[in-house]
Protein backbone atom coordinates (compact mmCIF):
# COMPACT_ATOMS: atom_id res chain seq x y z
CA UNK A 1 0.00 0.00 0.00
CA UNK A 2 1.24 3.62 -0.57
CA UNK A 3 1.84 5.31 2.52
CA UNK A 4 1.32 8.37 4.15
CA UNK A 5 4.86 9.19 4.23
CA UNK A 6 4.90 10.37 1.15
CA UNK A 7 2.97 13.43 1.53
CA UNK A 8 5.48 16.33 0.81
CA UNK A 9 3.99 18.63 2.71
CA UNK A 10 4.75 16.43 5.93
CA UNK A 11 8.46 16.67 4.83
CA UNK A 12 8.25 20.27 4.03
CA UNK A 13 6.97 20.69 7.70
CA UNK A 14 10.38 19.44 8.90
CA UNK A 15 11.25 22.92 8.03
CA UNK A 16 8.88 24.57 9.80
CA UNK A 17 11.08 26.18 12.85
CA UNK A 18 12.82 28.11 10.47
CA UNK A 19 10.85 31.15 9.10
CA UNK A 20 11.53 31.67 5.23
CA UNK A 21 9.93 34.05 2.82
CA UNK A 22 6.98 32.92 1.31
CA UNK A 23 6.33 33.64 -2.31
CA UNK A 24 3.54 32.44 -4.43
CA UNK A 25 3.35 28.84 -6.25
CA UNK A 26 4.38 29.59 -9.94
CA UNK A 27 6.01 27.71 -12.87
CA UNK A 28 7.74 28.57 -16.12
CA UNK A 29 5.18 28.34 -18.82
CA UNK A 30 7.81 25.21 -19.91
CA UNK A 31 8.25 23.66 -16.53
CA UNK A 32 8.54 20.18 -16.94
CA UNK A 33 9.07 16.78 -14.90
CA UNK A 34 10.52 14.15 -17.47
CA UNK A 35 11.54 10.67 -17.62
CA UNK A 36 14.66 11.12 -19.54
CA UNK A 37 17.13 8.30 -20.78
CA UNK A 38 20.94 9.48 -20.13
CA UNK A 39 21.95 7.41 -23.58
CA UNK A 40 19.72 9.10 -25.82
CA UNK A 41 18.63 12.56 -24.01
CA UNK A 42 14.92 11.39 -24.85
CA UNK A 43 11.77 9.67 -23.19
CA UNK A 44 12.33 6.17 -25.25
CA UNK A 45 14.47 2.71 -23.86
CA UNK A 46 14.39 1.03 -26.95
CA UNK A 47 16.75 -2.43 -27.06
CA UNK A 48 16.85 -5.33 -29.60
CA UNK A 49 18.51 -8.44 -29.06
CA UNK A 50 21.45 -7.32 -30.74
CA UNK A 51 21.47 -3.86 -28.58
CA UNK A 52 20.32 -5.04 -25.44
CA UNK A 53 20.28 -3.08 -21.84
CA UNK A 54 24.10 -3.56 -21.03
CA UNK A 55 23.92 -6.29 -18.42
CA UNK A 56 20.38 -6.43 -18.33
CA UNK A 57 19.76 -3.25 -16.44
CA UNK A 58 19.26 0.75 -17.94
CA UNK A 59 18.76 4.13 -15.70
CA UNK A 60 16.19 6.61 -15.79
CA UNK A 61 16.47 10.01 -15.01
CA UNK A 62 13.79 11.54 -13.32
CA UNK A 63 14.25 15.57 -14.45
CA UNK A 64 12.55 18.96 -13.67
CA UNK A 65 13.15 21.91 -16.53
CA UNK A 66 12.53 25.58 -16.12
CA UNK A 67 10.72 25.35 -12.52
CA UNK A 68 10.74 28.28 -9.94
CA UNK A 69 10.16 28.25 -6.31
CA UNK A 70 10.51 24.43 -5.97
CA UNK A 71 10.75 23.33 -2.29
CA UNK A 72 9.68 19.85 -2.65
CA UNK A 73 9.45 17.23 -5.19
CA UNK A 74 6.97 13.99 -5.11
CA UNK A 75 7.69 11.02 -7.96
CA UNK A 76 5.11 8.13 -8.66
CA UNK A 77 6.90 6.33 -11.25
CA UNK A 78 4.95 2.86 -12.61
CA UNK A 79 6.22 -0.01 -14.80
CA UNK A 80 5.37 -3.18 -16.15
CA UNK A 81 6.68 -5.40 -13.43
CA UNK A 82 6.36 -8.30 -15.64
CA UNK A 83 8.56 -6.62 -17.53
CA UNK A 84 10.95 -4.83 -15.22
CA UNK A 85 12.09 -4.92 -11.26
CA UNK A 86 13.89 -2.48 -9.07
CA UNK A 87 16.38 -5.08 -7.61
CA UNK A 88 17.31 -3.14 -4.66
CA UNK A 89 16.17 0.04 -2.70
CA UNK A 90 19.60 1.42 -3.51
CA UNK A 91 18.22 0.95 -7.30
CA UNK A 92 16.43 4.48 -6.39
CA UNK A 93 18.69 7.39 -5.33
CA UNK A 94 19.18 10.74 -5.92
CA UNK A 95 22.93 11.42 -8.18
CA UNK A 96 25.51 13.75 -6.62
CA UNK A 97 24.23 16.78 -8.73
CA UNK A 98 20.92 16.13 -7.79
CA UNK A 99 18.80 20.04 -7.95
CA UNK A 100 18.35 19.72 -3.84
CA UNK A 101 22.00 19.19 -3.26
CA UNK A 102 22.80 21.91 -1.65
CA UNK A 103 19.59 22.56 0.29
CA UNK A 104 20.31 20.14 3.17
CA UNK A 105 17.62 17.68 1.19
CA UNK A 106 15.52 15.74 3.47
CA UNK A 107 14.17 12.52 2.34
CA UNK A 108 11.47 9.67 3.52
CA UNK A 109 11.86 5.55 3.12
CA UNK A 110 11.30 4.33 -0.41
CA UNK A 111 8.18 2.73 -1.54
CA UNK A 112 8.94 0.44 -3.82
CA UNK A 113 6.39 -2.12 -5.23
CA UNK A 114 7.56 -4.77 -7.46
CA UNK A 115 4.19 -6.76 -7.94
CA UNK A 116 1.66 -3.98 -8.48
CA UNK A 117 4.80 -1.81 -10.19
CA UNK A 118 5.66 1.48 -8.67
CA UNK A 119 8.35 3.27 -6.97
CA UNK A 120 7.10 6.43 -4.98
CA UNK A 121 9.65 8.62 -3.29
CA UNK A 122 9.98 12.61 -2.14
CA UNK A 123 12.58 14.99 -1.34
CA UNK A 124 11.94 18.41 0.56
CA UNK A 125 14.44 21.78 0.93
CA UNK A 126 15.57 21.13 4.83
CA UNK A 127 15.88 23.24 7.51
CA UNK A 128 19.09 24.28 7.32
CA UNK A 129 19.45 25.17 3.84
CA UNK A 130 20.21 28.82 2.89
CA UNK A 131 17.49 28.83 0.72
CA UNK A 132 13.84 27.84 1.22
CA UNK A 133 13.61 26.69 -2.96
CA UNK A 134 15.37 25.95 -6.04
CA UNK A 135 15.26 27.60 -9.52
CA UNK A 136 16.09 26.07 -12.61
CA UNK A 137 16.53 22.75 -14.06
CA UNK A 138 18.48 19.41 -13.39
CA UNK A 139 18.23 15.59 -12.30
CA UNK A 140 15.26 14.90 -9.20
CA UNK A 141 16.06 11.31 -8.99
CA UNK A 142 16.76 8.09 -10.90
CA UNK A 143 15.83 4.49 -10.80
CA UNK A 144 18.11 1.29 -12.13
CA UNK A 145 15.78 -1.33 -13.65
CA UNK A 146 16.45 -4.85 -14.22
CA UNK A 147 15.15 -6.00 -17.39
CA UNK A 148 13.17 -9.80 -16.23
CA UNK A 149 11.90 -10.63 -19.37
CA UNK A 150 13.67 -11.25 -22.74
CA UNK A 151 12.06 -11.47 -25.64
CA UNK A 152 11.42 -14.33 -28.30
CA UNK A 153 12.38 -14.26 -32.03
CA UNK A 154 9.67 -11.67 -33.62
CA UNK A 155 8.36 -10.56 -30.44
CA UNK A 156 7.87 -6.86 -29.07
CA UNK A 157 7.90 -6.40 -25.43
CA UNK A 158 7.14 -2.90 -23.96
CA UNK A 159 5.36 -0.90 -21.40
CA UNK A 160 4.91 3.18 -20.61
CA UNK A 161 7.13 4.29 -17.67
CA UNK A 162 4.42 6.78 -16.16
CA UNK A 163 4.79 9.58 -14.24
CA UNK A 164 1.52 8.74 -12.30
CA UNK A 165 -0.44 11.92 -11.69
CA UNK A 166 -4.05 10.59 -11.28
CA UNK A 167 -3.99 9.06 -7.45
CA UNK A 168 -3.87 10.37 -4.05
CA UNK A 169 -0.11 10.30 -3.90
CA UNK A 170 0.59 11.44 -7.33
CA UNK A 171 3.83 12.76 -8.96
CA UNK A 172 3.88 16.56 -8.06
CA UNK A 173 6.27 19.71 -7.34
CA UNK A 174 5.00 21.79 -4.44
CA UNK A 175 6.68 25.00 -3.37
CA UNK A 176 7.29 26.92 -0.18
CA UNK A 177 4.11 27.25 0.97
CA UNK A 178 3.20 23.47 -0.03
CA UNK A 179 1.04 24.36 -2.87
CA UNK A 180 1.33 22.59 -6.01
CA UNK A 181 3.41 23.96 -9.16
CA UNK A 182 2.13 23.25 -12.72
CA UNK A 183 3.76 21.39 -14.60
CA UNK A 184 3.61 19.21 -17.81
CA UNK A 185 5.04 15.82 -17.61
CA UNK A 186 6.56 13.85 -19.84
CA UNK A 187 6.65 9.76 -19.62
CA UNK A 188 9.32 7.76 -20.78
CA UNK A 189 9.02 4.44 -23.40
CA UNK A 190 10.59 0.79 -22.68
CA UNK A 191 10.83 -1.33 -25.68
CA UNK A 192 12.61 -4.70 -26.37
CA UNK A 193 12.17 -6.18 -29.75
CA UNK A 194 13.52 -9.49 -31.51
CA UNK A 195 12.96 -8.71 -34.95
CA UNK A 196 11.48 -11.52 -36.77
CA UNK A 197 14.17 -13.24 -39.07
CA UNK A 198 14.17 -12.04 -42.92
CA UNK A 199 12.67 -14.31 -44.88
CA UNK A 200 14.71 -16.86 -45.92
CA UNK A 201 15.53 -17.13 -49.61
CA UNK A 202 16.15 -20.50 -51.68
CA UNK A 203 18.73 -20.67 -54.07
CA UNK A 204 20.17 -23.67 -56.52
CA UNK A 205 23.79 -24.70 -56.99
CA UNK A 206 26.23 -26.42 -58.89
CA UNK A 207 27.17 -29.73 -56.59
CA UNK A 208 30.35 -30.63 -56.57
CA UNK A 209 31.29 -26.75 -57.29
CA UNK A 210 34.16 -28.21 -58.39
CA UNK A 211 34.59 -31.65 -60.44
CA UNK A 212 38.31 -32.64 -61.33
CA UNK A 213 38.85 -35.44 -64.47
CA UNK A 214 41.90 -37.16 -65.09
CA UNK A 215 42.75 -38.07 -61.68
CA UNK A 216 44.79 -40.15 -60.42
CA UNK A 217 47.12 -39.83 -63.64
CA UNK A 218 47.01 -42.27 -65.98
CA UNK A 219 46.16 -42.74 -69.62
CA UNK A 220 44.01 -41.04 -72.00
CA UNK A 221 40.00 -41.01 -70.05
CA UNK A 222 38.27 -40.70 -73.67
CA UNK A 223 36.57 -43.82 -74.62
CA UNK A 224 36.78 -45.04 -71.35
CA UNK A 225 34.09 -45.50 -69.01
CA UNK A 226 36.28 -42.52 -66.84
CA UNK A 227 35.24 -39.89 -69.69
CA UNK A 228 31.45 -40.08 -67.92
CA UNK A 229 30.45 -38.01 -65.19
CA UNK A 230 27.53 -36.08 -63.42
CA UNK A 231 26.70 -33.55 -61.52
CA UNK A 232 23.83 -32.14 -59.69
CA UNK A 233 21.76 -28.97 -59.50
CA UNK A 234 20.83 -28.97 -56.00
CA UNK A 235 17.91 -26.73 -54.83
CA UNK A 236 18.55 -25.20 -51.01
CA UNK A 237 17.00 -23.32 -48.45
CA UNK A 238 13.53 -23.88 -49.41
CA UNK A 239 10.88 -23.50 -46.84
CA UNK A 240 6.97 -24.15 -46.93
CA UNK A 241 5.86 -20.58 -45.98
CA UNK A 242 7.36 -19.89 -49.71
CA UNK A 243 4.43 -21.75 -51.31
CA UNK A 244 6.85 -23.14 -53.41
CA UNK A 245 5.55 -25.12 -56.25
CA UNK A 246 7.58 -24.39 -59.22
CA UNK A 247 11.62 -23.89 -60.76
CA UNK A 248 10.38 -22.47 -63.91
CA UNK A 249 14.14 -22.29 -65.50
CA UNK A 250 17.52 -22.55 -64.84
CA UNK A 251 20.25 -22.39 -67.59
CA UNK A 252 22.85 -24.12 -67.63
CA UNK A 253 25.68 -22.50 -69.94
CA UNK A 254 29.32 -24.97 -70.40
CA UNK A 255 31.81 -25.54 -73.04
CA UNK A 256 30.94 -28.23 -75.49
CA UNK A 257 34.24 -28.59 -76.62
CA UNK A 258 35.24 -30.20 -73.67
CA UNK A 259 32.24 -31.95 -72.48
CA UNK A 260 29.08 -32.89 -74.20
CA UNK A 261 25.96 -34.12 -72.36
CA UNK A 262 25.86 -38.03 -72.50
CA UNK A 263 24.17 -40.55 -70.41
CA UNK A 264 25.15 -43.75 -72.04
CA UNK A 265 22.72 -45.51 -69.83
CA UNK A 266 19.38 -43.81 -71.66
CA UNK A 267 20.32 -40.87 -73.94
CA UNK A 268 16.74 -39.36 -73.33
CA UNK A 269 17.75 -38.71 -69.52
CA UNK A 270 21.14 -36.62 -69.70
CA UNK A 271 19.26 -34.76 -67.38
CA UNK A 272 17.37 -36.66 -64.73
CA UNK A 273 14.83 -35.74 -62.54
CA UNK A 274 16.00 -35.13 -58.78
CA UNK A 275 14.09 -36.49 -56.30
CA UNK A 276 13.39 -33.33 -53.94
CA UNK A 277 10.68 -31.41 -56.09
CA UNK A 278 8.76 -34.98 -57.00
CA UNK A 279 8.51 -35.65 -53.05
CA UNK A 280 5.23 -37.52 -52.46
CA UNK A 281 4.88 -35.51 -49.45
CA UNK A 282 4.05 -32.10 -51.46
CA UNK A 283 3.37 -33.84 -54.81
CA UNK A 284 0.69 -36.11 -54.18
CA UNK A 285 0.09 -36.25 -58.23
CA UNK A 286 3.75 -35.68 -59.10
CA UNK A 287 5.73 -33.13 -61.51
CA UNK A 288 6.12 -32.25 -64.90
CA UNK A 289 10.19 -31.93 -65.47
CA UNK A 290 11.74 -30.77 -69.03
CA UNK A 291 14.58 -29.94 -70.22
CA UNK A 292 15.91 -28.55 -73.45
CA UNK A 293 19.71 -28.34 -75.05
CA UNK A 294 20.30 -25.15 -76.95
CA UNK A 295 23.65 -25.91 -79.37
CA UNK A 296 23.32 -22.87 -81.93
CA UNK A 297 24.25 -20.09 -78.95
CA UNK A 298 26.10 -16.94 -80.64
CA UNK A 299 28.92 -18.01 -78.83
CA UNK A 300 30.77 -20.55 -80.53
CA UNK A 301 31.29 -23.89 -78.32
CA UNK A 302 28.82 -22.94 -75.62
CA UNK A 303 25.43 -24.78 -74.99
CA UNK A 304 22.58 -23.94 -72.45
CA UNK A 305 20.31 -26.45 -71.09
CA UNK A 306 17.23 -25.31 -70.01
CA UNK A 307 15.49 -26.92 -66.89
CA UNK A 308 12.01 -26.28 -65.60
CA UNK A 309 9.81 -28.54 -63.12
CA UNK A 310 6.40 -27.90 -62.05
CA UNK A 311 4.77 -29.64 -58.95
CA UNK A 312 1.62 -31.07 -60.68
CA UNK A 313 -2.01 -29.84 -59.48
CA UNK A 314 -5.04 -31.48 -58.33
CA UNK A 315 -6.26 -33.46 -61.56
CA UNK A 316 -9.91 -32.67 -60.43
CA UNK A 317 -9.71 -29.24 -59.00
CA UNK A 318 -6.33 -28.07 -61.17
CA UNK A 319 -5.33 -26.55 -57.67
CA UNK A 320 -2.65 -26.92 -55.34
CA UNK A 321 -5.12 -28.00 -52.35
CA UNK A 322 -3.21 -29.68 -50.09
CA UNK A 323 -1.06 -28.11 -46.74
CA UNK A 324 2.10 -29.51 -47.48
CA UNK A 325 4.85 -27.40 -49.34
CA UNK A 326 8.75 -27.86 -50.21
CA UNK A 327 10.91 -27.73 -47.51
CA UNK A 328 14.07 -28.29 -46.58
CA UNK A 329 16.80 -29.33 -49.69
CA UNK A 330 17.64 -31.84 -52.13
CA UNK A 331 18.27 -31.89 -55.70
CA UNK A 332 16.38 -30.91 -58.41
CA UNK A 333 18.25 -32.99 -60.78
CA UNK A 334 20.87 -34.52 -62.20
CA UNK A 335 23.15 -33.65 -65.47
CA UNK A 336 24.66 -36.54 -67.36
CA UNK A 337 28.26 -35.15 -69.12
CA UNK A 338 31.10 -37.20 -71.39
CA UNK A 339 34.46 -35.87 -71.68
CA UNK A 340 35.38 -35.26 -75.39
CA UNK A 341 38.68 -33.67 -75.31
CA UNK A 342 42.24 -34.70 -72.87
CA UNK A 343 45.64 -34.03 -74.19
CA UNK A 344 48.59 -35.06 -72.56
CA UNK A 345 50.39 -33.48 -69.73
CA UNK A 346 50.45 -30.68 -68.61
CA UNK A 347 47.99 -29.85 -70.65
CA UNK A 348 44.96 -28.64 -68.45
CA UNK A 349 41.43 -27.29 -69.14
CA UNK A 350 38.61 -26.11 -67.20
CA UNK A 351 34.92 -25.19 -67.95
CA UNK A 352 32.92 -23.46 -66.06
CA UNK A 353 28.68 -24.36 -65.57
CA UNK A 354 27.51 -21.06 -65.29
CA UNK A 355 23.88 -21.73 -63.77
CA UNK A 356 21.96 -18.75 -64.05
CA UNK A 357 17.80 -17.96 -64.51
CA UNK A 358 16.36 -17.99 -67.46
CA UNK A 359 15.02 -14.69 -67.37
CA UNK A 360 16.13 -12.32 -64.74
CA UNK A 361 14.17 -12.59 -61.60
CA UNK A 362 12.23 -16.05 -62.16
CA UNK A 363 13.58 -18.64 -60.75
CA UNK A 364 11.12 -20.19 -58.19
CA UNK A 365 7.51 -20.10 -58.48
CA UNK A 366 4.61 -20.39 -56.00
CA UNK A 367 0.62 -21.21 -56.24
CA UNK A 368 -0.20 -17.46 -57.43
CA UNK A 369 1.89 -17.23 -59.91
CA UNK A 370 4.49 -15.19 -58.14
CA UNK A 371 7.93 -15.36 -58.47
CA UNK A 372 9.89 -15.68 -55.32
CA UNK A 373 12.74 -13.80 -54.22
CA UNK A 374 15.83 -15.93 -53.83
CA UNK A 375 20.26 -15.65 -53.82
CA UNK A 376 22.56 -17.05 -55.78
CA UNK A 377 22.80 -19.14 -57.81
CA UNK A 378 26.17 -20.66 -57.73
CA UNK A 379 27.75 -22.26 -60.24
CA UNK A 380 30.21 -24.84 -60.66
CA UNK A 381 33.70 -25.87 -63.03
CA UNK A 382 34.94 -28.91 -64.40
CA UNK A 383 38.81 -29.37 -64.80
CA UNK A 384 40.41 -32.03 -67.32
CA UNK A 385 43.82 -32.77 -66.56
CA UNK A 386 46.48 -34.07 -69.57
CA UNK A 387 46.29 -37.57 -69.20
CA UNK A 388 50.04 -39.50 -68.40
CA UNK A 389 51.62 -42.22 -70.52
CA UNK A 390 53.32 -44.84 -67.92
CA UNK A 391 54.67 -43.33 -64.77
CA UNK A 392 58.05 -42.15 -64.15
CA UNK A 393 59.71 -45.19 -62.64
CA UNK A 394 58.08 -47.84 -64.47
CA UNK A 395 60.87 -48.88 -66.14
CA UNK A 396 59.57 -52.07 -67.67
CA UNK A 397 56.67 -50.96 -69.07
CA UNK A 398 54.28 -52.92 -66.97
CA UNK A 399 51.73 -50.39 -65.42
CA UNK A 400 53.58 -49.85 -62.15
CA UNK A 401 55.86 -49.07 -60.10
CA UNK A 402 57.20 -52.07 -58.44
CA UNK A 403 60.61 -53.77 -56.73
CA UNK A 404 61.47 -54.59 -60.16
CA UNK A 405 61.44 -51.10 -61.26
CA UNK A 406 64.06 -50.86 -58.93
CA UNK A 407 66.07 -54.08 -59.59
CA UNK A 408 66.47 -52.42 -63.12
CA UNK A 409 66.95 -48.56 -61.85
CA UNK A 410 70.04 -50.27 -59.78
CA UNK A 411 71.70 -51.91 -62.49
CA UNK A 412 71.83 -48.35 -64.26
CA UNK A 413 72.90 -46.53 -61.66
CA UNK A 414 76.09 -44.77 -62.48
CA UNK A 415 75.56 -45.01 -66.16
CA UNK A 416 75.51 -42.14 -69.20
CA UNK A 417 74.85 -42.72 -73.24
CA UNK A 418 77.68 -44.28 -73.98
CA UNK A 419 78.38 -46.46 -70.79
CA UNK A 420 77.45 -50.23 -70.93
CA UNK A 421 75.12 -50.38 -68.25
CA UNK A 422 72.98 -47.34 -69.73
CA UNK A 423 69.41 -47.52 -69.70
CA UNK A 424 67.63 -44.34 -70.99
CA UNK A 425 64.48 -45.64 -69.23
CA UNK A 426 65.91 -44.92 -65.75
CA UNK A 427 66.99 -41.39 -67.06
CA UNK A 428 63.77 -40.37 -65.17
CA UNK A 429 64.41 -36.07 -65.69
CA UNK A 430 66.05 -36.82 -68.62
CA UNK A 431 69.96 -34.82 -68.34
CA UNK A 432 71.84 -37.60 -69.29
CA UNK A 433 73.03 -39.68 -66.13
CA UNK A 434 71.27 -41.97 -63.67
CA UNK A 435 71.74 -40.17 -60.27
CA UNK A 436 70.35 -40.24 -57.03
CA UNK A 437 67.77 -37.54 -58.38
CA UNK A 438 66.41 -40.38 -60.32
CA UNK A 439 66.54 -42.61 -57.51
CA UNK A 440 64.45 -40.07 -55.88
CA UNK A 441 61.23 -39.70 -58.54
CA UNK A 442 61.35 -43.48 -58.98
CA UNK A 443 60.82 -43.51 -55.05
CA UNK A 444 58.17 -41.03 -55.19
CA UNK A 445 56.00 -43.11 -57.62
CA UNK A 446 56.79 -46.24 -55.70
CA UNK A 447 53.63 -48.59 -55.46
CA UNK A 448 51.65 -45.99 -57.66
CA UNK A 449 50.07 -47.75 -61.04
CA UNK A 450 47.82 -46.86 -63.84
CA UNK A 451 46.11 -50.43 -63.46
């Protein structure tokens, strides 16, 4: 309950023995009491989850501007206290340049009321001060609050901080004669927000990014079951507030020089169907999935495939009337390539797959027809590298690199052109002489074969 003791005029009456000169209650036509935060110099406490109160806790500065005649000063602050708690009476004090300072200030106890929430307090000139008032402007009193509450991801939580004005012990500023000054007040604003995340955006990606050919070393790849590869386009980030329903297009640009789409298996499918969009959890009556090779581009050597899938609709209704949407990722399908060109080493060539919408913008489609935002894409590169005939070491020709690589390298040891032990075969860098640096490349191969 709010007590008694906070009447001002009892504390002004402390005074009383003392005889001061009385002069009538008036204000400034701008006095005002404020709830001011020291940060900003305003009224608001706003905090996000990536600004929050430091610690947990933020002061408010209770102010007076422009008053005259002020003898004794009464606060009813309120709160949320679902929201906020004074932690400790010494959470309410008056600062060291507090505008009674100087007036030997005289103080009650501190109501403070952390389950209704309110803090109610009062200072009064005392009777030893040289003066019976106080002119001007400056800091009445200020209150720590502990923040209790922390918001959730896209919630708001806030509450007025209220100079309270309407109830028997109401905020006021009385002078001498213990009549009430006018004033205007102004409340203060507590805010902590957790913005809701941005929407997240889908994209689709080359997968590997990067595919290598011709590795381990070895012989030519072309004609070979080696020369076949795939790779993916995998569709990411999707989630079922997108409405998803649709990849209209996505182009696929790459040299055809050095690769040519190929699926030896069935030609018709050098680009297969992924298994994310034709999910029978959110295509109940499956997809419709094309694809299309453009060779006549105005580039020279570079062809575009075309891709576009379409969730199917209801075959009754023609609508998408079911709850389940897309989500997660997966891939969205599957290209089938055959390398056409490998020279021998070093030789080395990449090409990149430059995945890209078909038209700028439209990428992923939903049940209205809209086209979603989304990143990316990324793309991908393939790399060819010159393919090796034998390895260095393998100086009897048989595939690897074996103890009787070395029985052989031994035997030439020493030798030049010339010499009768020479064997040009264990002239590994090729200068002429078998040395201990072609001891040392035979050793590196050692155990490797093209096999």
């Amino acid at each position: 309950m709010k007590v008694s003791s906070f009447l001002i005029i009892a504390v002004l009456l402390l005074g009383s023995v003392i005889v001061f000169p009385m002069a009538p209650a008036e204000a400034s036509p701008t006095t005002f009491v404020s709830v001011i935060n020291p940060a900003t110099g305003d009224g608001n406490f706003k905090y996000t989850n990536l600004s929050p109160p430091p610690s947990g806790v933020f002061t408010v500065n209770i102010t007076v501007t422009d008053v005259l005649n002020l003898a004794g000063w009464q606060v009813n602050l309120t709160f949320d206290p679902t929201l906020l708690t004074i932690a400790a009476p010494a959470d309410v004090y008056q600062p060291p340049d507090h505008i009674f300072n100087n007036l030997d200030p005289k103080a009650p106890g501190k109501d403070i009321d952390n389950v209704v929430g309110y803090v109610m307090w009062g200072c009064a000139v005392g009777p030893s001060s040289p003066s019976d008032h106080f002119d001007g402007s400056g800091r009445i009193m200020c209150v720590k609050f502990t923040v209790i509450k922390i918001p959730s991801e896209g919630e708001t939580l806030s509450c007025n901080i209220v100079l309270d004005r309407a109830g028997i012990y109401s905020t006021s500023i009385i002078d001498p004669d213990a009549n009430d000054i006018p004033f205007t007040e102004q409340n203060g604003y507590y805010e902590y927000k957790w913005p809701a995340a941005a929407p997240k955006k889908p994209w689709l990606e080359v997968s590997p990014s990067l595919k290598v050919l011709g590795e381990p070393s070895g012989p030519p790849i072309n004609g070979t079951p080696k020369a076949f590869f795939t790779v993916d386009i995998g569709i990411k980030n999707v989630t079922s507030n997108l409405d998803l329903i649709g990849v209209q297009n996505a182009a696929i640009f790459y040299n055809s020089t050095l690769i040519r789409l190929n699926n030896p298996a069935d030609p018709l499918a050098n680009v297969s169907e992924g298994t994310f969009m034709n999910n029978p959890t959110w295509a109940p009556y499956g997809t419709t999935f094309i694809w299309v090779e453009d060779q006549d581009m105005p580039t020279p050597g570079i062809n575009k495939i075309s891709i576009g899938c379409v969730i199917n609709p209801n075959t009754t209704s023609g609508k998408w009337n079911w709850p389940q949407r897309p989500s997660g990722s997966g891939i969205l399908c599957t290209l089938h390539f055959e390398v056409l060109m490998q020279e021998a080493a070093p030789w080395e060539k990449t090409t990149p797959l430059d995945l890209e919408p078909l038209f700028p913008g439209e990428m992923f489609l939903n049940t209205t027809d809209d086209w979603i935002p989304y990143i990316g894409p990324y793309d991908g590169e393939i790399k060819i590298k010159g393919y090796v005939i034998g390895i260095p070491g393998d100086l009897n020709h048989d595939g690897k690199v074996d103890v009787k690589d070395l029985v052989l390298f031994v035997k030439a040891f020493g030798s030049f052109p010339g010499h009768p032990r020479w064997n040009p075969d264990a002239d590994l860098n090729g200068d002429n002489k078998v040395n201990i640096i072609d001891l040392i490349m035979l050793k590196k191969n050692f155990g490797k074969s093209i096999l």
